[in-house]
Protein backbone atom coordinates (compact mmCIF):
# COMPACT_ATOMS: atom_id res chain seq x y z
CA UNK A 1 -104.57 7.96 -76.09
CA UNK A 2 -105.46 11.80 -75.82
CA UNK A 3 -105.00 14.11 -78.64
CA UNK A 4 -102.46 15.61 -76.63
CA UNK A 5 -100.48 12.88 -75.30
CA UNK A 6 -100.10 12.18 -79.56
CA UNK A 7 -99.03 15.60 -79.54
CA UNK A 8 -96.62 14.96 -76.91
CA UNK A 9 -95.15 12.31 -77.96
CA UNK A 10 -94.74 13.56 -81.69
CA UNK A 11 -92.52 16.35 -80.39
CA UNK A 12 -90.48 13.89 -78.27
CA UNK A 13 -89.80 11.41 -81.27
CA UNK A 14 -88.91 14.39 -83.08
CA UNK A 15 -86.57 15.66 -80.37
CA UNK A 16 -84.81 12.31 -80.06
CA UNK A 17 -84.52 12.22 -84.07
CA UNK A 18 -82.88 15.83 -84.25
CA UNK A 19 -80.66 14.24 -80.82
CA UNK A 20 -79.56 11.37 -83.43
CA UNK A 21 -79.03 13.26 -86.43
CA UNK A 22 -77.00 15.85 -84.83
CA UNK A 23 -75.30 12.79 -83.01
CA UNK A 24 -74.52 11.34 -86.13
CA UNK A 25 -73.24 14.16 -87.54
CA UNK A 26 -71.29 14.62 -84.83
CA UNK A 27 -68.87 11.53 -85.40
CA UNK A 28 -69.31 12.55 -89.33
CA UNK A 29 -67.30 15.65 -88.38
CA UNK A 30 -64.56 14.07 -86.22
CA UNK A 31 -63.71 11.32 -88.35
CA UNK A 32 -63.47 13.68 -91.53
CA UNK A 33 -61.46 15.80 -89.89
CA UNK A 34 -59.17 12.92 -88.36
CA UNK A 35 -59.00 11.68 -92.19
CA UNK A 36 -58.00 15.28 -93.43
CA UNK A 37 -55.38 15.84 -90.50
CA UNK A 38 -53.99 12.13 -91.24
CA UNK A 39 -53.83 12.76 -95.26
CA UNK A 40 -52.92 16.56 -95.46
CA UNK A 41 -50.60 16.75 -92.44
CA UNK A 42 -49.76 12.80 -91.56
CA UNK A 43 -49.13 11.72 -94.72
CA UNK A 44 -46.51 14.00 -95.88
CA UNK A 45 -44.78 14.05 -92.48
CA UNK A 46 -44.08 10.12 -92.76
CA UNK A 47 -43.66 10.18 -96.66
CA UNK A 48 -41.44 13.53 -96.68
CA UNK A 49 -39.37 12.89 -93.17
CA UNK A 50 -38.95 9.32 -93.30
CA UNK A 51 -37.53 9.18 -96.61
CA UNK A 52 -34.20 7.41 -95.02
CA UNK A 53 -35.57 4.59 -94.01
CA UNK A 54 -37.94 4.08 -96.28
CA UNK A 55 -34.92 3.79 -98.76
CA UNK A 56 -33.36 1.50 -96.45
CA UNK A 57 -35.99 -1.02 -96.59
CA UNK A 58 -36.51 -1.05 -100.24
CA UNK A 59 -32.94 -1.27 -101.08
CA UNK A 60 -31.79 -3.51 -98.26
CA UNK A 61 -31.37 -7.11 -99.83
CA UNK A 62 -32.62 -9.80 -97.10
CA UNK A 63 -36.14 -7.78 -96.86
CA UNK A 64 -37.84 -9.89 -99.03
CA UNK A 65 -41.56 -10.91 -99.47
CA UNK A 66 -42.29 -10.20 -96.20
CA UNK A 67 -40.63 -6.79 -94.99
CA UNK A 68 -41.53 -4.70 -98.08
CA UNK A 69 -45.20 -5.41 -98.28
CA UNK A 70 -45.27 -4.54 -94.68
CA UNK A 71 -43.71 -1.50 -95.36
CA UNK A 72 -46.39 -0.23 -97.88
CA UNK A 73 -49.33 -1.16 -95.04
CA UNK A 74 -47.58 0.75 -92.29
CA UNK A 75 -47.05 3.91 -94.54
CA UNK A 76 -50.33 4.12 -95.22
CA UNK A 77 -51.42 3.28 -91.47
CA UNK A 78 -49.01 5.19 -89.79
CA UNK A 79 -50.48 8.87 -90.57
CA UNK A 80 -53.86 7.24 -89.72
CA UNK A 81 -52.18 7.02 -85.99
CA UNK A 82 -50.50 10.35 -86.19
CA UNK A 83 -53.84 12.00 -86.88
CA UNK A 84 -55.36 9.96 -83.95
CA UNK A 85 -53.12 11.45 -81.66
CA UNK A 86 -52.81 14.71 -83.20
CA UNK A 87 -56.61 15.41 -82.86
CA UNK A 88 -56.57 13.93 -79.38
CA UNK A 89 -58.32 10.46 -80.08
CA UNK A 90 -55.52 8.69 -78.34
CA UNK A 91 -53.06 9.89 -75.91
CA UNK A 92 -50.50 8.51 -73.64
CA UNK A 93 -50.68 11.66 -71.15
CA UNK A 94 -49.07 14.42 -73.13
CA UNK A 95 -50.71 16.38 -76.25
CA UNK A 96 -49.17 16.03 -79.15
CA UNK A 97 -46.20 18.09 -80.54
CA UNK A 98 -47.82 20.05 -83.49
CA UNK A 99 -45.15 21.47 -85.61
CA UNK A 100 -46.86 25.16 -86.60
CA UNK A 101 -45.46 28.42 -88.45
CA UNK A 102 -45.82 30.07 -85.15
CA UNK A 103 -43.49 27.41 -83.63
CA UNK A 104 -40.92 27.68 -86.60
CA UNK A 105 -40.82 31.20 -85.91
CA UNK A 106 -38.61 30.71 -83.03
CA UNK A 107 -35.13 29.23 -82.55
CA UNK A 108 -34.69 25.93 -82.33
CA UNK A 109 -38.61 25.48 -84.55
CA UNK A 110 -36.48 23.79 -87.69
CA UNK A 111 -34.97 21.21 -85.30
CA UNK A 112 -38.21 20.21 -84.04
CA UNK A 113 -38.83 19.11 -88.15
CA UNK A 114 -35.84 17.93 -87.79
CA UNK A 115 -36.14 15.42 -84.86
CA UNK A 116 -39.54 14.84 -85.58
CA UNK A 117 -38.08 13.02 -89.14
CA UNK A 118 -35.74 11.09 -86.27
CA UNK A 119 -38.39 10.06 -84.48
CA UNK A 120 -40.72 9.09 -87.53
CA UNK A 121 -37.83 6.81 -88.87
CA UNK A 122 -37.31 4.84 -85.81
CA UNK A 123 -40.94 4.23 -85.63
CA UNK A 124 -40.92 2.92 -88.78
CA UNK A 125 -37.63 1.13 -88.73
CA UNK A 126 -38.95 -0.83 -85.91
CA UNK A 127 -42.53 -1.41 -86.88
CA UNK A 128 -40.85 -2.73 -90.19
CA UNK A 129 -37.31 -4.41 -89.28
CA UNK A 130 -39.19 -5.53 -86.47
CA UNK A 131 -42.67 -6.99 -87.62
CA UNK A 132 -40.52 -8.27 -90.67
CA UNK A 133 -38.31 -10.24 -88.48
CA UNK A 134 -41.03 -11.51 -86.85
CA UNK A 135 -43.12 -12.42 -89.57
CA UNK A 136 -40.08 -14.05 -91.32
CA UNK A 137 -39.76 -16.29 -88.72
CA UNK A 138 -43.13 -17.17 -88.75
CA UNK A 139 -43.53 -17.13 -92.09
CA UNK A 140 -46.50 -15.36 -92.49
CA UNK A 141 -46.68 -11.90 -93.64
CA UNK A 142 -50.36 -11.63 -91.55
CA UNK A 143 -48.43 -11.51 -88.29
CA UNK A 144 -45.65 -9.26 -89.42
CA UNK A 145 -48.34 -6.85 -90.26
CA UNK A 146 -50.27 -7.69 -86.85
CA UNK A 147 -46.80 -7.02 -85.04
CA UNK A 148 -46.12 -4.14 -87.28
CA UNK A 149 -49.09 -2.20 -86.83
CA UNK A 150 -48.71 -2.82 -82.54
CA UNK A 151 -44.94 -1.42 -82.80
CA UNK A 152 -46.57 1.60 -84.91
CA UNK A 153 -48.80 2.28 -82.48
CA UNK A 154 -46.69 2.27 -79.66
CA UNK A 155 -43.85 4.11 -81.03
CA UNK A 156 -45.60 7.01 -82.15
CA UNK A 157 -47.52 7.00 -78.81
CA UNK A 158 -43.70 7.92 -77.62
CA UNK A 159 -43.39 10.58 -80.01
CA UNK A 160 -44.28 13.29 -77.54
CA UNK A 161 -42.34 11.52 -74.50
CA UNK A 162 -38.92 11.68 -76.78
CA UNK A 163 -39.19 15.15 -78.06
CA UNK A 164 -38.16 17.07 -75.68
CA UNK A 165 -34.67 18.36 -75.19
CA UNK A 166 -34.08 16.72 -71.66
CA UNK A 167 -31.76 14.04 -70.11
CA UNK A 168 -34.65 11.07 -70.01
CA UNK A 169 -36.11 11.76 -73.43
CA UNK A 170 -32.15 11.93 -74.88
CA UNK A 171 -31.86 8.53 -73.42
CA UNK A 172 -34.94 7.33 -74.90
CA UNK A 173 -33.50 8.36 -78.10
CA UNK A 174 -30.77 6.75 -77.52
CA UNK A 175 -32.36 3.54 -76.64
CA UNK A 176 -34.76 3.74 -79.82
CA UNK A 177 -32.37 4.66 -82.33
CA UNK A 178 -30.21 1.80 -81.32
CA UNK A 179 -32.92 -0.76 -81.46
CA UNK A 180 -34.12 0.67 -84.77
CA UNK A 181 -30.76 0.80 -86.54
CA UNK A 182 -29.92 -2.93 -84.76
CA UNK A 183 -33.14 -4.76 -86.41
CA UNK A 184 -32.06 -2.66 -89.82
CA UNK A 185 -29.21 -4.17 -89.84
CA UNK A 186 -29.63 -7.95 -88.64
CA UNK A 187 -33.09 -7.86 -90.57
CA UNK A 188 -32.61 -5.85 -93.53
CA UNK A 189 -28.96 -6.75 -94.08
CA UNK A 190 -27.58 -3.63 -95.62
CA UNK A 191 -23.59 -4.56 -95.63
CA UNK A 192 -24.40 -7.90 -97.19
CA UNK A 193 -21.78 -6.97 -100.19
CA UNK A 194 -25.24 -7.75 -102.79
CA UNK A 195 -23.78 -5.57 -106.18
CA UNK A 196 -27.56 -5.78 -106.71
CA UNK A 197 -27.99 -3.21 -103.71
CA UNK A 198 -25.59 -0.78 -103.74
CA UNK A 199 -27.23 1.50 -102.08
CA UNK A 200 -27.99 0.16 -99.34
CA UNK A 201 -24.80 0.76 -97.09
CA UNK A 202 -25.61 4.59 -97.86
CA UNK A 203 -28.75 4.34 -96.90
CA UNK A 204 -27.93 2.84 -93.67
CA UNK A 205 -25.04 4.79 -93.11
CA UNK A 206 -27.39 8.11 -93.55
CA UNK A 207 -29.92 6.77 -91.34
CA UNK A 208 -26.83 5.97 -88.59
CA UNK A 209 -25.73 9.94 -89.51
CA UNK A 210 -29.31 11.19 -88.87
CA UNK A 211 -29.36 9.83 -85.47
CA UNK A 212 -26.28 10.83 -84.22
CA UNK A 213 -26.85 14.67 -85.08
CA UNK A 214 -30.15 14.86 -83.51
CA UNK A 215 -28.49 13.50 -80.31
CA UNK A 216 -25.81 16.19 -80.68
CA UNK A 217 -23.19 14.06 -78.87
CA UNK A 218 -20.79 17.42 -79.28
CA UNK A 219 -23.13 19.14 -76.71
CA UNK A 220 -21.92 16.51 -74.15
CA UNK A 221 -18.67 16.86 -74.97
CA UNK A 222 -18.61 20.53 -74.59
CA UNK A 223 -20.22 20.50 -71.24
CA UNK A 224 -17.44 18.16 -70.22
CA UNK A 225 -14.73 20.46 -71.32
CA UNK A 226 -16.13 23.35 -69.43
């Protein structure tokens, strides 16, 4: 081989190192920042907004072995799947709705907080009731965390489907908060009468009030009146 062709192919080796380096730093970059986004934005949405339910489930009497373990794993995996979709990762067809101080700025930005808490404890009621149930009847607390994370998943994925203030995402709502507060109650058994949880009927009974006011039921009522 010529002295040149070693020259050429020293630059291209060098060329397709600089390629891989900047490649790898590349996916360096993107999944810090999808870690910082989870931890500094998703982690204090689901701990700070979906403090009802998260009572609920470690109050409520019939969760168990199963249902509270799960809980801890899908806390700490949930904001991992916010972040995902925050940052774009994963969509379902519709960005994300990022909840920013220019958005609070104008009416109606403190209900967005305030559904977006809604919305967070469905998820989570479901991923939990719902993987707990499961994985109770199994009895193994590997597929309630298999079923868990899948319900996780897909209800955030419906996050930005059911914010809006429109006549199909109010029925969504409707349909999730119903399915949500249904496996709290069969699974978690909140009115059990247990003097060893008596805090649980409050819990559930906030988590019931929550739901109604984001739906705003009075807003119906007044359009019927008119």
């Amino acid at each position: 081989m010529s002295p040149r062709s070693d020259w050429l192919q020293t630059n291209d080796d060098k060329r397709l190192a600089a390629e891989s380096t900047a490649a790898t730093d590349s996916l360096t970059e993107t999944v810090g920042r999808w870690l910082w986004v989870s931890g500094y934005q998703g982690l204090a949405q689901v701990f700070l907004l979906s403090a009802p339910v998260l009572w609920l489930v470690f109050r409520s009497p019939q969760s168990g072995t199963v249902v509270k373990p799960l809980a801890l794993v899908l806390v700490v995996s949930t904001p991992l799947v916010v972040g995902a979709f925050r940052q774009g990762h994963l969509s379902t067809g519709r960005s994300w709705p990022a909840i920013t101080s220019d958005r609070l700025s104008f009416a109606g930005g403190y209900w967005s907080v305030f559904r977006r808490g809604v919305l967070l404890n469905h998820v989570l009621g479901v991923a939990v009731f719902g993987g707990g149930g499961v994985g109770l009847f199994a009895g193994s607390l590997g597929v309630a965390v298999a079923v868990g994370l899948l319900l996780v998943g897909g209800g955030v994925a419906l996050v930005p489907w059911l914010t809006p203030e429109t006549p199909r995402a109010t029925l969504g709502r409707v349909g999730y908060a119903l399915a949500a507060l249904s496996l709290a109650f069969v699974v978690g058994g909140p009115l059990s009468g247990n003097p060893r949880f008596r805090t649980a009927p409050a819990a559930f009974a906030l988590l019931v009030f929550v739901s109604v006011v984001d739906l705003r039921p009075w807003r119906v009522l007044g359009a019927v009146r008119r």
